[in-house]
Protein backbone atom coordinates (compact mmCIF):
# COMPACT_ATOMS: atom_id res chain seq x y z
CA UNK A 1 0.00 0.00 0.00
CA UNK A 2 1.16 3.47 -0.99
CA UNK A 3 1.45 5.81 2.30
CA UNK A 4 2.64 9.13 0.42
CA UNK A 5 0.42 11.60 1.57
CA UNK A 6 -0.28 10.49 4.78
CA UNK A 7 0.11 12.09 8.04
CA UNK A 8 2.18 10.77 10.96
CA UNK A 9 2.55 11.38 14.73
CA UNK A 10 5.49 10.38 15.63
CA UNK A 11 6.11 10.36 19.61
CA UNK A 12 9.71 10.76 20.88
CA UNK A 13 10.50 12.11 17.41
CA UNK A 14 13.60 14.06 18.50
CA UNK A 15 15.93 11.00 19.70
CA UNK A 16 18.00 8.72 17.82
CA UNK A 17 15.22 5.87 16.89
CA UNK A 18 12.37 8.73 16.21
CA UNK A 19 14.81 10.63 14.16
CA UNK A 20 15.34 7.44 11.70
CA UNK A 21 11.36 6.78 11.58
CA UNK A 22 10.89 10.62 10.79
CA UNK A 23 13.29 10.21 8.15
CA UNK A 24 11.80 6.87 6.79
CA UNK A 25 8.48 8.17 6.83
CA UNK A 26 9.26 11.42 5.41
CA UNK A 27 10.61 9.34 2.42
CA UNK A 28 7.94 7.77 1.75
CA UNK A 29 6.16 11.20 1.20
CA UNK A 30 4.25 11.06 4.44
CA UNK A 31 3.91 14.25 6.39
CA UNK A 32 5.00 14.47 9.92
CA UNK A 33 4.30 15.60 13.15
CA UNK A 34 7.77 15.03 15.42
CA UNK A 35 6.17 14.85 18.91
CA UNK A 36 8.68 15.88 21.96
CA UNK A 37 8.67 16.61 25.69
CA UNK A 38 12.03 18.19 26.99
CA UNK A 39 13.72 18.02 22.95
CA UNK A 40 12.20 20.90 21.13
CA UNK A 41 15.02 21.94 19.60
CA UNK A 42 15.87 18.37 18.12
CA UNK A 43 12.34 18.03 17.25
CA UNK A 44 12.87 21.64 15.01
CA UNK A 45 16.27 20.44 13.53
CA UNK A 46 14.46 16.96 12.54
CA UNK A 47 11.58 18.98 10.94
CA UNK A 48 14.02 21.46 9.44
CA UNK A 49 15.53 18.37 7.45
CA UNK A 50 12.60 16.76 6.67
CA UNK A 51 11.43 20.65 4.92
CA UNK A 52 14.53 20.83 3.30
CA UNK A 53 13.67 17.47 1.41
CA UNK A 54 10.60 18.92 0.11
CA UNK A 55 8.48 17.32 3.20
CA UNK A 56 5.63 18.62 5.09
CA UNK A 57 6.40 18.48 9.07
CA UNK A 58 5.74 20.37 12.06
CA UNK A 59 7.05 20.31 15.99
CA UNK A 60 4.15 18.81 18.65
CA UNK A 61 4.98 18.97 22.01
CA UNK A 62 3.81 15.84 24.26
CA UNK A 63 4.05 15.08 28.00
CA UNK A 64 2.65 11.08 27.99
CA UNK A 65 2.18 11.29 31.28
CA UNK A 66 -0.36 14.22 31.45
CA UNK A 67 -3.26 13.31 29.69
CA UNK A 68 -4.53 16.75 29.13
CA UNK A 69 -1.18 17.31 27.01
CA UNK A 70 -2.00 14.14 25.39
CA UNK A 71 -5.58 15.06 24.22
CA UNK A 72 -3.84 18.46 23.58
CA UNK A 73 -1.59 17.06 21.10
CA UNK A 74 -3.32 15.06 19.10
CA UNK A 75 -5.59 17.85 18.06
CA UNK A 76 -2.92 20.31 17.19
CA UNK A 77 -2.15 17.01 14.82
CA UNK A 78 -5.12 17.36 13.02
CA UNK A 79 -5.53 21.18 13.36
CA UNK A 80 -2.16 21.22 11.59
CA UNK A 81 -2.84 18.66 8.84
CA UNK A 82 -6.58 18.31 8.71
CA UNK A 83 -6.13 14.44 9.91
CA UNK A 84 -4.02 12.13 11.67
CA UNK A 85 -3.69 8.44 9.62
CA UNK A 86 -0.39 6.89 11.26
CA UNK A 87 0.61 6.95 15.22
CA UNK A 88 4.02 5.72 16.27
CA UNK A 89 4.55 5.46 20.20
CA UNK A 90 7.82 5.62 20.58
CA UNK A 91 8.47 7.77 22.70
CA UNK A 92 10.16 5.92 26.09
CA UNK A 93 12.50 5.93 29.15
CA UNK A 94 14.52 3.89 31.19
CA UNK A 95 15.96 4.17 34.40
CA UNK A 96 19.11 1.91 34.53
CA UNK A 97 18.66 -0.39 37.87
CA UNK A 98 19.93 -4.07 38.40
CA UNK A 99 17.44 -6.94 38.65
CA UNK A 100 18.76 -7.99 41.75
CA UNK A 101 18.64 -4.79 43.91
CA UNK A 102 15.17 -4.64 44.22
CA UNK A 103 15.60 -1.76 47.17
CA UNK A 104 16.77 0.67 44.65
CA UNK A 105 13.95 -0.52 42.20
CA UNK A 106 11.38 2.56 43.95
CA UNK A 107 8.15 2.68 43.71
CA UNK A 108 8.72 5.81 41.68
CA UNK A 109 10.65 4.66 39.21
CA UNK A 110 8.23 2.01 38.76
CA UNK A 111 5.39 3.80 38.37
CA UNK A 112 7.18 6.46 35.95
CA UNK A 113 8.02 3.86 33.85
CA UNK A 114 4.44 2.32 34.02
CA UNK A 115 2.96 5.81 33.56
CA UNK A 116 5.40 6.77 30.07
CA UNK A 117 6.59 3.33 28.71
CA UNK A 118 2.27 1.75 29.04
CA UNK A 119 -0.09 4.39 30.37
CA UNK A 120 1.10 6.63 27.60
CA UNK A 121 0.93 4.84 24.62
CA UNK A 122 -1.97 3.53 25.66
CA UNK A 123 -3.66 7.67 25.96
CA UNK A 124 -1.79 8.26 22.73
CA UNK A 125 -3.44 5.41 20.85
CA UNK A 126 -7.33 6.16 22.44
CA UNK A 127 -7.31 9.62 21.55
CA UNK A 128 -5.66 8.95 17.99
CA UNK A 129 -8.41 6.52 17.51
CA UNK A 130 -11.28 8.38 16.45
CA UNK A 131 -8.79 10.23 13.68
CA UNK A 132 -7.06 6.80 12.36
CA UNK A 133 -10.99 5.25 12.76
CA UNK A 134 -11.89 8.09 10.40
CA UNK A 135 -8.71 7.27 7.96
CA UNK A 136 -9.10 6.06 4.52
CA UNK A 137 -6.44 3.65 6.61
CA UNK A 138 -5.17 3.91 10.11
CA UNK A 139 -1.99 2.40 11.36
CA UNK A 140 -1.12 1.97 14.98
CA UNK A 141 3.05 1.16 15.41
CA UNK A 142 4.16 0.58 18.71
CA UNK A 143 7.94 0.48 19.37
CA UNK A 144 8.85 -1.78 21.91
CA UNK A 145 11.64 -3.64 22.96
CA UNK A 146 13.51 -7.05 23.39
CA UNK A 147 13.67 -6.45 26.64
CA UNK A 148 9.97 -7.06 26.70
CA UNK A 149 10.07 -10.19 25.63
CA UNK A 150 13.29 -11.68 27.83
CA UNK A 151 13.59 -10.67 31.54
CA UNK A 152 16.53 -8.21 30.33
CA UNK A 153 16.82 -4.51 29.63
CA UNK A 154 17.60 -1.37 31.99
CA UNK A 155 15.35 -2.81 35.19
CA UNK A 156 12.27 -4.83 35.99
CA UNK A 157 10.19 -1.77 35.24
CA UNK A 158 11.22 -1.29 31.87
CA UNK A 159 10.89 -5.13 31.10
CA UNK A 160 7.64 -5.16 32.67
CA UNK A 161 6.16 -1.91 30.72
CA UNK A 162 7.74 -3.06 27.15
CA UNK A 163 6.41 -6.32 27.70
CA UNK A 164 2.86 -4.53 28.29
CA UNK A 165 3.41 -2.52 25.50
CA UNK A 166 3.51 -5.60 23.30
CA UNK A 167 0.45 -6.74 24.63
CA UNK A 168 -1.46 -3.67 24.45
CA UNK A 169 -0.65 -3.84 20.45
CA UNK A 170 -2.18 -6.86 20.50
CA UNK A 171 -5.18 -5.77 22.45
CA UNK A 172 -5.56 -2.41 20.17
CA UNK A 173 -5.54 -4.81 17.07
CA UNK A 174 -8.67 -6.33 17.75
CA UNK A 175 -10.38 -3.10 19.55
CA UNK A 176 -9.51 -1.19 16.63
CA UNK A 177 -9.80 -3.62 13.56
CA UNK A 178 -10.80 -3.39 10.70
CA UNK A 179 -10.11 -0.07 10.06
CA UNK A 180 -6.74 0.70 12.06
CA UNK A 181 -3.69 -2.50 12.37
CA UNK A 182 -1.54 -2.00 15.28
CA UNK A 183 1.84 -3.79 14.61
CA UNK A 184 4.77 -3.69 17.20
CA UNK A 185 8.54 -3.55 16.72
CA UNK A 186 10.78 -4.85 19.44
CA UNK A 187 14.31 -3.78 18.98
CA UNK A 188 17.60 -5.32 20.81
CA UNK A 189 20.39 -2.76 22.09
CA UNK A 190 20.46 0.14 19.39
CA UNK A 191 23.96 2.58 19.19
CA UNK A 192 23.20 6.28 18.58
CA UNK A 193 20.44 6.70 21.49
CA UNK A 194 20.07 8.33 24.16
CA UNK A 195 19.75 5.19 26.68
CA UNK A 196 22.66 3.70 25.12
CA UNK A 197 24.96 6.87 24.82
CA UNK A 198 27.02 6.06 28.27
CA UNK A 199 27.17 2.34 27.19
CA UNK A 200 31.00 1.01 27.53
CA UNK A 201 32.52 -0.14 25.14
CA UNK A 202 33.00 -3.80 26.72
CA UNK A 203 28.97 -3.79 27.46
CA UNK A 204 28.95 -3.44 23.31
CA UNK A 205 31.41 -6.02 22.79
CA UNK A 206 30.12 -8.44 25.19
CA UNK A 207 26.06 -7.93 23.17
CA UNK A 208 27.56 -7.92 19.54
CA UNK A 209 29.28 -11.54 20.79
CA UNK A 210 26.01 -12.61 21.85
CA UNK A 211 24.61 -11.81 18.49
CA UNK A 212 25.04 -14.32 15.79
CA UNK A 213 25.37 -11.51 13.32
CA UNK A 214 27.90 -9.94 15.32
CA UNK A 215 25.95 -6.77 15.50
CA UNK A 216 24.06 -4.37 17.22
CA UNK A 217 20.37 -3.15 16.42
CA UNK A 218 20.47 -0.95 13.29
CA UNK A 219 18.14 2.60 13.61
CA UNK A 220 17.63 2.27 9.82
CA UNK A 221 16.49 -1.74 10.04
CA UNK A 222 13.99 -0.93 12.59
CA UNK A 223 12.57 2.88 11.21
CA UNK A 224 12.22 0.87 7.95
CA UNK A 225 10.06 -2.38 9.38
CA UNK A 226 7.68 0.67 11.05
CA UNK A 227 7.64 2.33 7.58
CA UNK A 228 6.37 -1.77 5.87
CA UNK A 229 3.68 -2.01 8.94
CA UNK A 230 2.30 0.90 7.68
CA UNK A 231 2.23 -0.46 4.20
CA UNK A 232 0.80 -3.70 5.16
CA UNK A 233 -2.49 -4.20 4.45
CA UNK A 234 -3.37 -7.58 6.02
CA UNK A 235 -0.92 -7.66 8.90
CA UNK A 236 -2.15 -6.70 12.43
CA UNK A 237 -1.15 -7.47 16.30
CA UNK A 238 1.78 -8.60 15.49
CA UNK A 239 5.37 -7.90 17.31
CA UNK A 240 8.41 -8.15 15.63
CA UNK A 241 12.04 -8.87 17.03
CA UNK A 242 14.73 -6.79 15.55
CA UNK A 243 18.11 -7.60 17.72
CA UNK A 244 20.95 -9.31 15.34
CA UNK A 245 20.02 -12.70 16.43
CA UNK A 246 20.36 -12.48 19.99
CA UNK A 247 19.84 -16.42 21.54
CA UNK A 248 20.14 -16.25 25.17
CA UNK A 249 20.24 -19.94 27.01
């Protein structure tokens, strides 16, 4: 299916992953609303690119955790482009915090991740809704991780809230169908983020020999598998592992 002339929210849209589904989109002649919470001047510089391409794009700002900036958003979507026919939740964090040490695993941090990583895609995706519902075609693509799918990842909060987000695509698939999919991705450890910008050099090493291609997760690999959910007509709740080849025994 043929998504030029589209128009796309993309959440988190000023990091390193959002940047490379902006870009993927953008090529594919959608139009594109960069959503950001603290990175409005990343968000600017990724619409500033995607204008200088000959793309349509525009700078939303978007606390997930406040639902009145949530509802908020959304409309200045539409107000901006007249609809809204793609949603990516990507945007994300993680608090770095070692499965064992469950005392420094607070019940803030918890509930932070809960509230941004699940709470907010899931108040992204209901008031979207209506707007993809309304779509010639909507598409729902969440991003979520590998972590939610192995008891891995930064702590047991953002395991437990990707692997929530993988079942809330698959939850959204049926309360949406048949006239918005909701696909996931699930990526493994990506380089040029913000989570894994302090990463060590060994920590890379010692993940790349885990994978049996030797690599990390490439931005480009998983902005372009968002980019063929939204061309896919007949595929819906589906999750998709992006990592290298991880196998962990």
């Amino acid at each position: 299916m043929k998504i030029d002339g589209s128009v796309a929210l993309v959440t988190g849209g000023s990091g390193g992953l959002g940047r490379s589904i902006c870009k993927a989109l953008a090529e594919s002649g959608v139009s594109l609303a960069v959503g950001y919470m603290d990175g409005e001047d990343r968000a600017n510089e990724v619409c500033q690119d995607v204008l200088a391409s000959g793309g349509k794009a525009t700078s939303v700002r978007i606390d997930q955790s406040d639902e009145a900036s949530v509802e908020k958003a959304v409309a200045d979507v539409v107000d901006a482009f007249g609809t809204l026919d793609i949603l990516v939740n990507n945007a994300a964090i993680a608090q770095g915090v070692p499965f064992p040490d469950l005392d420094a695993l607070s019940s803030e941090i918890w509930d932070r991740s809960m509230q941004v990583n699940l709470r907010g895609p899931w108040l992204v995706s209901k008031y979207a809704a209506p707007h993809l519902k309304a779509s010639d075609w909507g598409r729902i693509v969440n991003v979520a991780a590998m972590a939610g799918m192995k008891p891995m990842g930064a702590s047991i909060a953002q395991s437990v809230s990707k692997a929530g987000a993988i079942q809330l695509t698959r939850c959204l698939a049926v309360a949406l169908a048949p006239e918005v999919t909701v696909n996931c991705v699930a990526p493994g450890l990506m380089e040029g983020t913000e989570l894994t910008k302090n990463i060590s050099d060994a920590f890379l090493d010692s993940f790349k020999s885990k994978s049996v291609l030797g690599a990390t997760t490439s931005l480009d690999d998983v902005a372009g598998q968002v980019v063929q959910f939204c061309r896919s007509e007949t595929t819906t709740g589906q999750t998709l592992v992006i990592d290298g080849g991880v196998f962990f025994h």
